[in-house]
C-alpha atoms as a PDB file:
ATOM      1  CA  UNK A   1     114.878 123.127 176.141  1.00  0.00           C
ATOM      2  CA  UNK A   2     113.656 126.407 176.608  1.00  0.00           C
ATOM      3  CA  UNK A   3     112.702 129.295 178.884  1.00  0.00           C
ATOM      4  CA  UNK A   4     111.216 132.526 179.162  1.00  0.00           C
ATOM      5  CA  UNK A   5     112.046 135.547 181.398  1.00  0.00           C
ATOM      6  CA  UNK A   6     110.229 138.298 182.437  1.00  0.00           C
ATOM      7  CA  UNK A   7     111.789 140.669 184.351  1.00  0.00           C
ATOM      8  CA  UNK A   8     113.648 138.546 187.122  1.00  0.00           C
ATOM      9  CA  UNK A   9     111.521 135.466 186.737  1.00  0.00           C
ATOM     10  CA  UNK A  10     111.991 132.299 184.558  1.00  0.00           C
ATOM     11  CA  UNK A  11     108.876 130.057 183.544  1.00  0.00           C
ATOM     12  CA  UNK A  12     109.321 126.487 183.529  1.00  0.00           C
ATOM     13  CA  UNK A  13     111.497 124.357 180.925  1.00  0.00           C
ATOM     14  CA  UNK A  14     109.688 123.661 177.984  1.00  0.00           C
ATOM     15  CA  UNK A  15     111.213 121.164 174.955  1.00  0.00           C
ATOM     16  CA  UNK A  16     109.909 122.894 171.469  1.00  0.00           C
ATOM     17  CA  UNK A  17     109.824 119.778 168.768  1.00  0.00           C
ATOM     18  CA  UNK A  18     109.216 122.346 165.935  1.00  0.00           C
ATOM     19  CA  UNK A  19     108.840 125.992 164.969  1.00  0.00           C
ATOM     20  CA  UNK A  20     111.255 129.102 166.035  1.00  0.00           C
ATOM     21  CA  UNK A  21     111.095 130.798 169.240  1.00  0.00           C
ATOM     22  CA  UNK A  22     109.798 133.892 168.933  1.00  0.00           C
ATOM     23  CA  UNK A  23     111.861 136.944 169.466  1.00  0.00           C
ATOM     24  CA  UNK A  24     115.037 134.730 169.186  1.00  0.00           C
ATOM     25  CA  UNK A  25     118.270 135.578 167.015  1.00  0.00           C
ATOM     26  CA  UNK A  26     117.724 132.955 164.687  1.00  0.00           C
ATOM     27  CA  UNK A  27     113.884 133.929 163.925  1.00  0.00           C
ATOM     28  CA  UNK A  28     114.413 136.585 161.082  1.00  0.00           C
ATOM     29  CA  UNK A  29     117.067 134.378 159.680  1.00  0.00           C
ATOM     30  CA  UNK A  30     114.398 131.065 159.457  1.00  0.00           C
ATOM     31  CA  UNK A  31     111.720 133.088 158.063  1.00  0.00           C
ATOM     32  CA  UNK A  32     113.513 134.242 155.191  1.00  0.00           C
ATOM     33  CA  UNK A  33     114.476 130.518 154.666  1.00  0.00           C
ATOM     34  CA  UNK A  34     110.622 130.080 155.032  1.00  0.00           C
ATOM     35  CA  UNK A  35     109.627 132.657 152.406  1.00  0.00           C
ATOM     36  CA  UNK A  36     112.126 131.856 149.740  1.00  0.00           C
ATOM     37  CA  UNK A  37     111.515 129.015 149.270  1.00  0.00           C
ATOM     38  CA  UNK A  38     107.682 129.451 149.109  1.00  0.00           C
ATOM     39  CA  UNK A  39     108.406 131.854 146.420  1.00  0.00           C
ATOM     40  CA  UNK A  40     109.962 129.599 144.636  1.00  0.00           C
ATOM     41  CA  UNK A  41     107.534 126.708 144.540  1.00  0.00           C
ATOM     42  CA  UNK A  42     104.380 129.196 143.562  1.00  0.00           C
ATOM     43  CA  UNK A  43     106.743 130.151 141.175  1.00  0.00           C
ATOM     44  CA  UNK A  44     106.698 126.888 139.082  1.00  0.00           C
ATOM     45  CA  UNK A  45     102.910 127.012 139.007  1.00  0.00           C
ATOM     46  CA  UNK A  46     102.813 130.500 136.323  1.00  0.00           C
ATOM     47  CA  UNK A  47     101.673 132.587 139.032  1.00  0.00           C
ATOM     48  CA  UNK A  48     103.077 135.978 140.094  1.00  0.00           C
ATOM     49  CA  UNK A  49     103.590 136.509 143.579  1.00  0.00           C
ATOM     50  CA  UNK A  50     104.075 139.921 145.906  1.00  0.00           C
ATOM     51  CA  UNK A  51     105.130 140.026 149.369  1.00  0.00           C
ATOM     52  CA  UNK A  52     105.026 141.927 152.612  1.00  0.00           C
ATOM     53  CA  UNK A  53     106.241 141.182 155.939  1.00  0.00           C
ATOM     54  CA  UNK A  54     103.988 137.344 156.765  1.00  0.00           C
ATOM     55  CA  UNK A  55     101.458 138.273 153.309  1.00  0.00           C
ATOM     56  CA  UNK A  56     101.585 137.316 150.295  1.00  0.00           C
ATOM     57  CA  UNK A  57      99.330 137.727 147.149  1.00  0.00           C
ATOM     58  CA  UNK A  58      99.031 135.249 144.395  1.00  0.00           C
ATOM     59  CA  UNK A  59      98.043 136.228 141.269  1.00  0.00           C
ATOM     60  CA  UNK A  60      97.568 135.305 137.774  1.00  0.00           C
ATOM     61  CA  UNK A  61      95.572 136.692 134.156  1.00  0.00           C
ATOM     62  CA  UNK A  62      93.081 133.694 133.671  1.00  0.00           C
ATOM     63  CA  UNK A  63      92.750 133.854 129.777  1.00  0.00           C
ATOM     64  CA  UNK A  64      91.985 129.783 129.705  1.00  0.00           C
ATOM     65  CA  UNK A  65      91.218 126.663 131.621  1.00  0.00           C
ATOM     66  CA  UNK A  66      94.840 126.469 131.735  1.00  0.00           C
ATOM     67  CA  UNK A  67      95.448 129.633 133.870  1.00  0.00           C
ATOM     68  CA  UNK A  68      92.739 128.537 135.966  1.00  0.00           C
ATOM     69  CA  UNK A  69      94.421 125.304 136.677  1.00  0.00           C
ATOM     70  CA  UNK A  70      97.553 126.860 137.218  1.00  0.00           C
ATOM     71  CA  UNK A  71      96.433 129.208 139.790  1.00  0.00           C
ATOM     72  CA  UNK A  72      94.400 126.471 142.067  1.00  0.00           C
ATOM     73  CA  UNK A  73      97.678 124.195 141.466  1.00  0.00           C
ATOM     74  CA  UNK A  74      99.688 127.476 143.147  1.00  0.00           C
ATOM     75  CA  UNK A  75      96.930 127.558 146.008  1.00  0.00           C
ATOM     76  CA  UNK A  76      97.288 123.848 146.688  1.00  0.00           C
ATOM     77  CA  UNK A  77     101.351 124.164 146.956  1.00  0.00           C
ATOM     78  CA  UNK A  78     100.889 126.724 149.491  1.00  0.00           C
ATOM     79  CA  UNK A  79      98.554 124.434 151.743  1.00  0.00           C
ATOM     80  CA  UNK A  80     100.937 121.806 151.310  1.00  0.00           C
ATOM     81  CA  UNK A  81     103.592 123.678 152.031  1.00  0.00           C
ATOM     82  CA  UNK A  82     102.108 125.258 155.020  1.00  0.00           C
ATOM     83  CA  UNK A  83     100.923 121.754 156.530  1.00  0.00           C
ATOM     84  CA  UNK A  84     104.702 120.459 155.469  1.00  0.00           C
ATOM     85  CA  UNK A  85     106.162 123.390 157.680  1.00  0.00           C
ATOM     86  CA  UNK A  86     103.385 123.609 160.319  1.00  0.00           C
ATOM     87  CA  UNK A  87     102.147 126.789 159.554  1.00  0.00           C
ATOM     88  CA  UNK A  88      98.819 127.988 159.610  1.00  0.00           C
ATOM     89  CA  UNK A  89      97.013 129.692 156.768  1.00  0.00           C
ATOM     90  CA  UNK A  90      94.288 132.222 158.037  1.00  0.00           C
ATOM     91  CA  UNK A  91      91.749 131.446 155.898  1.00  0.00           C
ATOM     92  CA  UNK A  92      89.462 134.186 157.122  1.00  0.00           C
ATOM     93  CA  UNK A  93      92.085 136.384 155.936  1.00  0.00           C
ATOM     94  CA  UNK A  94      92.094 134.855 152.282  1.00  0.00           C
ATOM     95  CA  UNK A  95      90.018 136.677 149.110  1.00  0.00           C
ATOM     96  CA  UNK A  96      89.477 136.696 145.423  1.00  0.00           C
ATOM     97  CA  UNK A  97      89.381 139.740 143.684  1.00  0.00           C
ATOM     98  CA  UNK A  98      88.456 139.478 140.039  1.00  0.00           C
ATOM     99  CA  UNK A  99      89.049 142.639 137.746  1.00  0.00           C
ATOM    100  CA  UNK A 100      86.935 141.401 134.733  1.00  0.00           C
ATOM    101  CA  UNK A 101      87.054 142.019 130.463  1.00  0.00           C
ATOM    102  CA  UNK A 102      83.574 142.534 129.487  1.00  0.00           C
ATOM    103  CA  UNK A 103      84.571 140.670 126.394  1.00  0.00           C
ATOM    104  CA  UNK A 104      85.976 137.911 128.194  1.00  0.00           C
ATOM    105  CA  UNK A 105      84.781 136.391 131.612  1.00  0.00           C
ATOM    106  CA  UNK A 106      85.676 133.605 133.273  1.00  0.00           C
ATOM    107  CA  UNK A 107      84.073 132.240 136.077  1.00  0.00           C
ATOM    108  CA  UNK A 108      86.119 129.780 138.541  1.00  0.00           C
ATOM    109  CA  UNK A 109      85.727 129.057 142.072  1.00  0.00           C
ATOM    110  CA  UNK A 110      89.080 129.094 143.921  1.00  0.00           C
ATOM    111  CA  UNK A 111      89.789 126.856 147.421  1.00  0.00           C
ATOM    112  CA  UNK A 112      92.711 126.272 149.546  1.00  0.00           C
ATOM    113  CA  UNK A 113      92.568 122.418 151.519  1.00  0.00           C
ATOM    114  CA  UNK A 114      88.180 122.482 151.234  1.00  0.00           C
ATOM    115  CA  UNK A 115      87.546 125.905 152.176  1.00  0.00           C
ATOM    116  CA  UNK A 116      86.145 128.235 149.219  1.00  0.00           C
ATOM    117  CA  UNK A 117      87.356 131.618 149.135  1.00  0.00           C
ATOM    118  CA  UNK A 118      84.881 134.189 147.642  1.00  0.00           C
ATOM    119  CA  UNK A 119      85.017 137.239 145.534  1.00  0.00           C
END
C-alpha cells in the first residue's frame, strides 16, 4: 500500500503491483540494479555503451553485415528488456548519427520494436 503527503494531507491508499515509488529510499538503489544489468546484456551484443543519469548511447564501428547485425541485435535487447521491466523507451528521443569513411559506406536502417529511427 501506499500514500502520499503533502504538507499535512495524505491522498488515498493506493496498492503499486510494479515499479519504485518515486522519491523513496530504495529508488536510487533499484535503478542502479536497473542499469547494470542493462549494461551488461548490450554488452554481449559487441556494442559499446555510455551512460548518464536515465541515457544511454549505443554504439558500434559497422565495418560488415556483421556489425550491423550486432548493433540491431543490441537495440532489440533493450526493447525487450524495457517491456520485461516495464519501462518505457522514448522513442522520440532516439537518433542515428552516422560519421561516414568516404571509402567505405554502409547504409542500414536501424529500429527499436517497429519504429525506424533516422539519421
Amino acid at each position: 500500500m501506499y500514500q502520499t503527503k503533502v504538507g499535512t494531507a495524505l491522498s488515498d491508499t493506493a496498492t503499486l503491483f510494479s515499479g519504485v515509488l518515486q522519491g523513496g529510499d530504495i529508488g536510487p538503489l533499484m535503478f542502479l540494479v536497473y542499469i547494470n544489468e542493462l549494461i551488461h546484456l548490450l554488452e554481449q551484443h559487441n556494442v559499446k555503451v555510455k551512460m548518464f543519469a536515465d541515457d544511454v548511447k549505443i554504439y558500434l564501428e559497422i565495418i560488415n553485415e556483421v556489425d550491423i547485425m550486432h548493433l540491431q541485435l543490441a537495440l532489440t535487447s533493450l526493447a525487450e528488456w524495457a517491456n520485461e521491466w516495464q519501462l518505457a523507451i522514448s522513442i522520440e528521443k532516439c537518433c542515428v548519427l552516422n560519421i561516414v569513411n568516404k571509402y567505405l559506406l554502409v547504409t542500414c536502417t536501424w529500429a527499436i520494436v517497429r519504429y525506424l529511427l533516422f539519421h
